[in-house]
Protein backbone atom coordinates (compact mmCIF):
# COMPACT_ATOMS: atom_id res chain seq x y z
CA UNK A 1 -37.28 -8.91 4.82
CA UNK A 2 -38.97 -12.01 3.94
CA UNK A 3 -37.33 -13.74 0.70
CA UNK A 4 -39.03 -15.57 -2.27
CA UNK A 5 -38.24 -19.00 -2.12
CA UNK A 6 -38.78 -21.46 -4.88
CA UNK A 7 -41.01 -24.50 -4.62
CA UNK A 8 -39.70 -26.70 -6.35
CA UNK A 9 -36.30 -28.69 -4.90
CA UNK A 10 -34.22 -29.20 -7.50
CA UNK A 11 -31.16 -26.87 -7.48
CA UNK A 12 -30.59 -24.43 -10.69
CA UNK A 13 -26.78 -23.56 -9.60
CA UNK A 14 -25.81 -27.38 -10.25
CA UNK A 15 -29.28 -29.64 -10.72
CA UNK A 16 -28.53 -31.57 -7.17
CA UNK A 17 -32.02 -32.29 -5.35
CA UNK A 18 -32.25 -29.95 -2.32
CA UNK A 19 -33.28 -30.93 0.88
CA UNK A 20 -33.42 -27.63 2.50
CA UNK A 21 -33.38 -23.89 1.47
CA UNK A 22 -29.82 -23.94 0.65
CA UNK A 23 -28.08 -26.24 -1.99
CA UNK A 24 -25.85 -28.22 0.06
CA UNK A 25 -23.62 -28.96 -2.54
CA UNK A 26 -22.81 -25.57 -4.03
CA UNK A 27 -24.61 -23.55 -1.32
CA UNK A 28 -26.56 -21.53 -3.30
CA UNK A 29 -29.86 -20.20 -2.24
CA UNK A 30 -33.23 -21.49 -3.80
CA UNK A 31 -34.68 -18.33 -4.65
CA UNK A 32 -36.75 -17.15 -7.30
CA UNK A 33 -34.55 -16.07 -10.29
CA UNK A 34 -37.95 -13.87 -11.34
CA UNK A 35 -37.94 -10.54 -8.86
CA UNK A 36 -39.04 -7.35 -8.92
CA UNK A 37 -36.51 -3.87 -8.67
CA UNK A 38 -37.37 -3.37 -5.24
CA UNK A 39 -36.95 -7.09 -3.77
CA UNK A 40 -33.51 -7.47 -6.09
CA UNK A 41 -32.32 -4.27 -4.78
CA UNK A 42 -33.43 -5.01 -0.77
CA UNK A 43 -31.51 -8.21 -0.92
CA UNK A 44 -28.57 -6.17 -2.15
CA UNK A 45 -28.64 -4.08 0.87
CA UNK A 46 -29.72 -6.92 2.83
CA UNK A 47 -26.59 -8.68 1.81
CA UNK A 48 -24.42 -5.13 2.56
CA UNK A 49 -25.43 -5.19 5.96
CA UNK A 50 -24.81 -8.55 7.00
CA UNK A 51 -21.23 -8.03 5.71
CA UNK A 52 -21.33 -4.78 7.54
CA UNK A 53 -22.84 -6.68 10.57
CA UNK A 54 -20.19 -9.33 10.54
CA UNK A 55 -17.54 -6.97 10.55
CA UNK A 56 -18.30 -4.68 13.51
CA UNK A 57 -18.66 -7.76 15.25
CA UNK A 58 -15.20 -9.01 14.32
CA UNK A 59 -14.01 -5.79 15.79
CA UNK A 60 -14.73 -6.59 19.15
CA UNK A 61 -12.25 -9.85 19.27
CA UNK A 62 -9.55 -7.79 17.40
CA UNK A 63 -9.50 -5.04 19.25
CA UNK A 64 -9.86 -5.92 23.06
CA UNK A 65 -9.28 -9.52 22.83
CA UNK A 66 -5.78 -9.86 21.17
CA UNK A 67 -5.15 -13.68 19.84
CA UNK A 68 -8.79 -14.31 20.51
CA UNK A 69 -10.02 -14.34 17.44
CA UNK A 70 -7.43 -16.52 15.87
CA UNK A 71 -7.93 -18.78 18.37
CA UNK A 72 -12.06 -18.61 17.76
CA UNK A 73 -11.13 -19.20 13.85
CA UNK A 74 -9.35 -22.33 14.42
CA UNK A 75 -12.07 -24.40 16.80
CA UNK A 76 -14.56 -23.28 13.94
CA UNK A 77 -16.10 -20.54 15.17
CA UNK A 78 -16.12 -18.87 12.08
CA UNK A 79 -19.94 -18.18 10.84
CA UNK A 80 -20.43 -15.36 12.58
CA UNK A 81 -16.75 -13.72 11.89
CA UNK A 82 -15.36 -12.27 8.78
CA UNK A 83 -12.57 -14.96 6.84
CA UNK A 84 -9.18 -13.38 7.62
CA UNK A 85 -8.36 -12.34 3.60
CA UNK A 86 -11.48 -10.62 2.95
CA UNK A 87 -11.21 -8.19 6.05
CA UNK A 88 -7.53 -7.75 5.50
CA UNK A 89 -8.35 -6.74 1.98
CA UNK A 90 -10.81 -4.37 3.19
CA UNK A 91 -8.55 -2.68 5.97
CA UNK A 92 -5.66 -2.53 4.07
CA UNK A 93 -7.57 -0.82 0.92
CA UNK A 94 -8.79 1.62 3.55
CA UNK A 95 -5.50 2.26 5.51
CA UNK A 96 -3.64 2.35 2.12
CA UNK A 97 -5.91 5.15 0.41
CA UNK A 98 -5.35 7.16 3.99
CA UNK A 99 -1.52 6.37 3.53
CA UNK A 100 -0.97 8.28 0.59
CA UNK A 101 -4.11 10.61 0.08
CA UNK A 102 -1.51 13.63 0.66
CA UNK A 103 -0.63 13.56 -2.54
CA UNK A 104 3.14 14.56 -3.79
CA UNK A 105 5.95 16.60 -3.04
CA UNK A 106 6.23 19.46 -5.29
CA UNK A 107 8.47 18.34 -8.03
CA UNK A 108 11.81 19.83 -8.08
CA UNK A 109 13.20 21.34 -11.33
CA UNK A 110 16.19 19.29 -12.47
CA UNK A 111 19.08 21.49 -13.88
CA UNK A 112 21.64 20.70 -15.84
CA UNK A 113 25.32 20.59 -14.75
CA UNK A 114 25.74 24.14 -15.88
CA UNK A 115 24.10 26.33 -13.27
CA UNK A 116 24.37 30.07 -15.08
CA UNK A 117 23.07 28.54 -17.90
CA UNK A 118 20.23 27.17 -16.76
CA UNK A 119 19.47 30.19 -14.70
CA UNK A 120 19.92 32.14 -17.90
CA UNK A 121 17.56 29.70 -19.75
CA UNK A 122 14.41 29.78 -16.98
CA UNK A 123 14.95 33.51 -16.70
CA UNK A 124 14.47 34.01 -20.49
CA UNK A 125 11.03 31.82 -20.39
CA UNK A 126 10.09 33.61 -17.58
CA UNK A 127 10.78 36.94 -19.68
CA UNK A 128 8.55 35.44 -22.66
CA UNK A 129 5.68 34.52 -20.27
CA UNK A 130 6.07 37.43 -18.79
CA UNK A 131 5.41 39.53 -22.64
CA UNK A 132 2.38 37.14 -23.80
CA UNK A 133 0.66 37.56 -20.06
CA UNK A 134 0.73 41.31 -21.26
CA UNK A 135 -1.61 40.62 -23.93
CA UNK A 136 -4.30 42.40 -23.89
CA UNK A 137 -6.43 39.54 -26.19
CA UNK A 138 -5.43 36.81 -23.42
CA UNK A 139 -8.29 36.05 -20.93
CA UNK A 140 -7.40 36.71 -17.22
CA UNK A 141 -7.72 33.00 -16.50
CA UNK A 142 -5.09 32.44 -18.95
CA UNK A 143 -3.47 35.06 -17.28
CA UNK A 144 -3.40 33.58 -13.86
CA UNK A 145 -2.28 30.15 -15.33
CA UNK A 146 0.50 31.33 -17.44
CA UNK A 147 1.97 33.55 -14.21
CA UNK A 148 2.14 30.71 -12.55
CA UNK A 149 3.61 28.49 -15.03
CA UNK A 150 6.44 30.87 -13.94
CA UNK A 151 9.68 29.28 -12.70
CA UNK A 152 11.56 31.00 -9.18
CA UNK A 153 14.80 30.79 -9.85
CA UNK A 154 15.63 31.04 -6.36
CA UNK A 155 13.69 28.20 -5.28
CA UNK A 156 14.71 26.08 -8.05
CA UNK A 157 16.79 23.01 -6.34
CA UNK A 158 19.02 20.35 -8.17
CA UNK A 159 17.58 17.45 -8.43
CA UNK A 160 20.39 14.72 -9.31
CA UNK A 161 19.95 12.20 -6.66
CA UNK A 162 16.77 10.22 -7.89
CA UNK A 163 17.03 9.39 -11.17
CA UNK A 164 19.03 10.93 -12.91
CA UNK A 165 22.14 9.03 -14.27
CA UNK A 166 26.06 8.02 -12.98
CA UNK A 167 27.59 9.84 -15.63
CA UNK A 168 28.29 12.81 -16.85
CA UNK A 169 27.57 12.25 -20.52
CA UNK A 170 24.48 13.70 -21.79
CA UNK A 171 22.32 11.04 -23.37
CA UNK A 172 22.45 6.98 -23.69
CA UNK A 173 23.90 6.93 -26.84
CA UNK A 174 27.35 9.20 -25.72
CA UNK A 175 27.40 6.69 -22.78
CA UNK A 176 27.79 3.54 -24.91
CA UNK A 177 30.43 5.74 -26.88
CA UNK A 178 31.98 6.43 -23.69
CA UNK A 179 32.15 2.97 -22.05
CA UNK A 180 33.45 1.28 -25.47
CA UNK A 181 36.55 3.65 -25.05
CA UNK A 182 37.22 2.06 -21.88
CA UNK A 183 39.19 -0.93 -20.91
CA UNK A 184 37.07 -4.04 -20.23
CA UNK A 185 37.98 -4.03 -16.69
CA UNK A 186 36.97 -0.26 -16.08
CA UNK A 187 33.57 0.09 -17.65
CA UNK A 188 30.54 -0.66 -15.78
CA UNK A 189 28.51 -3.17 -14.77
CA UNK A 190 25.36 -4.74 -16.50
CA UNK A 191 23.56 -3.76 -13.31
CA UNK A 192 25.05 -0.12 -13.81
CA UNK A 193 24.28 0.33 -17.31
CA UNK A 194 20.60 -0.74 -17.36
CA UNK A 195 20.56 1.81 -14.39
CA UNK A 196 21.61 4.47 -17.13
CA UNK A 197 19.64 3.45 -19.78
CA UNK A 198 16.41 3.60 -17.58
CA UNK A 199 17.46 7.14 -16.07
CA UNK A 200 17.93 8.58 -19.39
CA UNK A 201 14.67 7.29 -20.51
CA UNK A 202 13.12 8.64 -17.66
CA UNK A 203 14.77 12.02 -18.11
CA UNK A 204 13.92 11.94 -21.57
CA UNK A 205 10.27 11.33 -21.20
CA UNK A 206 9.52 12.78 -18.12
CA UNK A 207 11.91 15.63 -17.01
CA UNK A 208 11.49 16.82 -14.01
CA UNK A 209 8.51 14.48 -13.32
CA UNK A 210 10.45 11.59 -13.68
CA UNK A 211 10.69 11.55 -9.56
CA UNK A 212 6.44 11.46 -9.21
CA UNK A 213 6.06 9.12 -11.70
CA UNK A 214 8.57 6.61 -9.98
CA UNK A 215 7.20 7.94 -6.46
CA UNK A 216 3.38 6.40 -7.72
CA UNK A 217 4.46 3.53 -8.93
CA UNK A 218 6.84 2.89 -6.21
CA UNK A 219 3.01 3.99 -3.76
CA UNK A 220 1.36 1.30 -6.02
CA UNK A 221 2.94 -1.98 -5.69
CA UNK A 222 3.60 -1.15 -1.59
CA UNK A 223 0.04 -3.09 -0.89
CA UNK A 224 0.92 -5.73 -2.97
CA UNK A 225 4.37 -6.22 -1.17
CA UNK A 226 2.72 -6.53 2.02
CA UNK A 227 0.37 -8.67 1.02
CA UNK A 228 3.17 -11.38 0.13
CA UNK A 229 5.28 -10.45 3.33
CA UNK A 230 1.99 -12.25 5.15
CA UNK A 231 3.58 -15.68 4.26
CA UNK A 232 6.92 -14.76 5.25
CA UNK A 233 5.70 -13.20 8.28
CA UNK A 234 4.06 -16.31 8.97
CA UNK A 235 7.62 -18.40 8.43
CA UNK A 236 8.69 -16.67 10.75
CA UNK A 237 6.11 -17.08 13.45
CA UNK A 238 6.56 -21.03 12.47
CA UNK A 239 10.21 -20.89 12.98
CA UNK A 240 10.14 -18.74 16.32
CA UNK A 241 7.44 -20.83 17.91
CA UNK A 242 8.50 -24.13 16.15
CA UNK A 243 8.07 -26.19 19.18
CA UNK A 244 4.25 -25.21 19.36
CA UNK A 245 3.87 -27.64 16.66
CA UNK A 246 1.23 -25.69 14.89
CA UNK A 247 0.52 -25.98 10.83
CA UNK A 248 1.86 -23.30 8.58
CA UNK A 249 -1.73 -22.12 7.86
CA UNK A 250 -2.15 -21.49 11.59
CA UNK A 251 0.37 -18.62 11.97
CA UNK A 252 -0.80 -17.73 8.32
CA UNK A 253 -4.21 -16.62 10.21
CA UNK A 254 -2.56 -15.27 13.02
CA UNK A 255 -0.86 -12.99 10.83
CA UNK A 256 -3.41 -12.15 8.92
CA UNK A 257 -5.38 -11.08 12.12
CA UNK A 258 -2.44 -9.25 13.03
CA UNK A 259 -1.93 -7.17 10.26
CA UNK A 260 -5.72 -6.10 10.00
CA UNK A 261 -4.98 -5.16 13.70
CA UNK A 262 -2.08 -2.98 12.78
CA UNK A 263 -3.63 -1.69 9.89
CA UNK A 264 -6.87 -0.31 11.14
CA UNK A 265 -5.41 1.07 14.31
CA UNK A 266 -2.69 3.09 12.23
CA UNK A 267 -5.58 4.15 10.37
CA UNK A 268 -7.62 5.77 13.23
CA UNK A 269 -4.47 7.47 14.07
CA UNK A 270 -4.25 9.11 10.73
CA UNK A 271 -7.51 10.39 11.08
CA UNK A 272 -7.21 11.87 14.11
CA UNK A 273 -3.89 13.37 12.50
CA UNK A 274 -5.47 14.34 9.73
CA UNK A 275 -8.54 16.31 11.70
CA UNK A 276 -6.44 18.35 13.88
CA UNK A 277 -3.15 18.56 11.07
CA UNK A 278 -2.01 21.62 12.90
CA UNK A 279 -1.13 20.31 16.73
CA UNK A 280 2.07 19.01 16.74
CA UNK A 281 1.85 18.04 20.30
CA UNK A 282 -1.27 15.80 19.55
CA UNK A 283 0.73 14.39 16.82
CA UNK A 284 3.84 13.58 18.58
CA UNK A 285 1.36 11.86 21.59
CA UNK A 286 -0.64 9.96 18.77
CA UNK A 287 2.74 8.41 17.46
CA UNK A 288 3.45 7.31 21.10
CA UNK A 289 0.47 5.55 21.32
CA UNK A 290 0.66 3.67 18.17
CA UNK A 291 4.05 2.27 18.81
CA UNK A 292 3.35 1.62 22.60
CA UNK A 293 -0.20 -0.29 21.31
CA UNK A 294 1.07 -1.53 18.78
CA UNK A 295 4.49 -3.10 20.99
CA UNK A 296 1.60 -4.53 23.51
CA UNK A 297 -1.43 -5.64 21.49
CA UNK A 298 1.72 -7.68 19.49
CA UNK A 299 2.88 -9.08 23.16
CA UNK A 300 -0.83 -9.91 24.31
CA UNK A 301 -1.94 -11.36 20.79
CA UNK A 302 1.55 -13.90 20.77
CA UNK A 303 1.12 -14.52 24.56
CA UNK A 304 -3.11 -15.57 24.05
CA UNK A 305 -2.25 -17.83 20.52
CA UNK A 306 0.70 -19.08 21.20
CA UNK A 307 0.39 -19.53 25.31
CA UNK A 308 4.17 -18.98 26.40
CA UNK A 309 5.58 -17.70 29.46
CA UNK A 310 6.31 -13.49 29.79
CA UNK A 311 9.68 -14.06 29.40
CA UNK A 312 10.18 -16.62 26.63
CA UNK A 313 7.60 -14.29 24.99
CA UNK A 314 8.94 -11.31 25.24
CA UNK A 315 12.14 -13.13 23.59
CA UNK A 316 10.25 -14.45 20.78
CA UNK A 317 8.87 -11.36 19.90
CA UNK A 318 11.82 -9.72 19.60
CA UNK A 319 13.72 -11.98 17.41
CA UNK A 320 10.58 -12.49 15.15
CA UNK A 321 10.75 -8.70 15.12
CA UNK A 322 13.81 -8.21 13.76
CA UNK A 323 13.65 -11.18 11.45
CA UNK A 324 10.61 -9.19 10.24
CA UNK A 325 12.14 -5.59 10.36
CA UNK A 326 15.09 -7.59 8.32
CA UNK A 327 12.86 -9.24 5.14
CA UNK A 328 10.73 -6.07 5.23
CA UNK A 329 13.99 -3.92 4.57
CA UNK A 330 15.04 -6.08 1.88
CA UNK A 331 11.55 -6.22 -0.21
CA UNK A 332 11.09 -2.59 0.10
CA UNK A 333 14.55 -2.04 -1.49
CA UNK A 334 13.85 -5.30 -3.64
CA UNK A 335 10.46 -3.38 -5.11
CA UNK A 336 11.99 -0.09 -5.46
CA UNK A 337 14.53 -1.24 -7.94
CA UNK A 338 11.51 -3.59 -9.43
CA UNK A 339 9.46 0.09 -10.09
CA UNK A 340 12.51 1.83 -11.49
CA UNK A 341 13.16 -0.62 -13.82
CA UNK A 342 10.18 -1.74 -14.89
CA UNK A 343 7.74 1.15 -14.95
């Protein structure tokens, strides 16, 4: 599509005289701020499609050339490839939305200690749903929805082991009265008792939801987490391979490249789950493959960037693995108790 350049060579981004179609100083483009609809909205697309462009053809390297196009990004090849943070925002936003599109587990009902009672108490709203259902002035829409606001009492599970608090009093308040009754040495912890508070509040507010609510916030701040084990992944690459000599930024990319790697494959393999949701058997063959590409596009990506022997490798790989498998562990726990707390 042809573009609308300006004539005159003075830049209107930052004033500096232009020698060229593009302001070598800011790099902005010298084109006419005046354009019609049509040309504003084919440079929009035009724009789309190179990014679209660039990123099928950083697909190639990444997928059949493991630790080529790290490699490529360091000599400067780099025009004609995506930068490493804008595609891994892009496949991670994409493998994250397949991730968790299934939605919930049904929430459980919580009970309270006193099982008859409880029964006693759901079976008597059931009865009263039951009576204004049988209304002859209620719509049969309302109908339907108020049936199945009905609770099965023998489905109904206990729910205790999520949220819900480390004492058998029944509110925050009779839990403050209960610890001041104790000696020093036998109440709890500060760790302990802002556990408490937050599980009462959550069972106050929330109920029985109290376990979603945690569940998507918990869902939320999982991207974020692994965008900030990237650095420490790349510490670790720096210490396992220390006597490469290569800068910190180096493994950052490799990582980077990695991840997107990891990321989009995992991704294909949930839609392939998620197309035939039924077969098992493809299922349990489509998790074989992940790990086993996974295990060697790893292996083949180190081996290309970091140019070892099999052996020494193989070695690496397995003690940056667990180093990995180790920090992962402990920021996954470390966010959890971040969510509880804080949401």
């Amino acid at each position: 599509m042809k573009k609308h350049y300006r004539h005159e060579n003075d830049c209107l981004n930052c004033g500096t005289e232009l020698k060229g179609k593009y302001c070598y100083n800011c790099g902005q483009e010298n084109l006419q701020i005046k354009e019609s609809f049509g040309h504003m909205m084919s440079h929009a697309i035009s724009d789309y499609f190179h990014f679209d462009q660039k990123f099928f053809h950083t697909l190639k390297p990444l997928f059949f050339s493991p630790g080529k196009l790290t490699n490529e990004y360091l000599i400067g090849h780099r025009a004609q490839y995506l930068h490493p943070v804008k595609m891994y925002i892009f496949i991670s936003l994409v493998y994250f939305v397949l991730l968790f599109q299934s939605g919930f587990e049904p929430v459980k009902v919580t009970t309270h200690p006193d099982k008859h009672k409880s029964r006693r108490e759901i079976d008597s709203t059931n009865r009263a749903l039951d009576s204004i259902a049988k209304d002859p002035n209620i719509p049969s829409f309302a109908k339907a929805a108020i049936l199945q606001a009905k609770i099965d009492t023998n489905k109904t599970t206990v729910d205790t082991t999520f949220i819900g608090p480390k004492t058998n009093d029944t509110s925050y308040a009779q839990y403050l009265t209960s610890e001041s009754k104790l000696p020093p040495a036998k109440r709890d912890g500060w760790f302990m008792r802002l556990y408490n508070k937050k599980a009462f509040a959550y069972r106050a507010e929330y109920g029985p939801m109290a376990k979603k609510v945690i569940t998507e916030e918990f869902e939320h701040n999982i991207p974020k987490m692994m965008f900030l084990m990237l650095p420490l992944c790349a510490l670790i690459l720096m210490i396992a391979f220390w006597s490469n000599k290569k800068y910190y930024v180096e493994h950052l990319i490799y990582s980077f490249h990695l991840h997107c790697f990891m990321f989009l494959f995992l991704a294909i393999i949930m839609l392939i789950e998620l197309i035939f949701p039924a077969s098992n058997v493809l299922n349990g063959i489509l998790d074989w493959i992940a790990t086993i590409g996974i295990i060697w596009y790893i292996y083949r990506s180190l081996r290309t960037f970091y140019n070892r022997s099999r052996w020494r490798t193989v070695s690496k790989m397995i003690g940056a693995s667990i180093m990995y498998l180790f920090i992962f562990t402990f920021c996954l726990v470390l966010v959890f108790v971040i969510t509880a707390l804080m949401a």
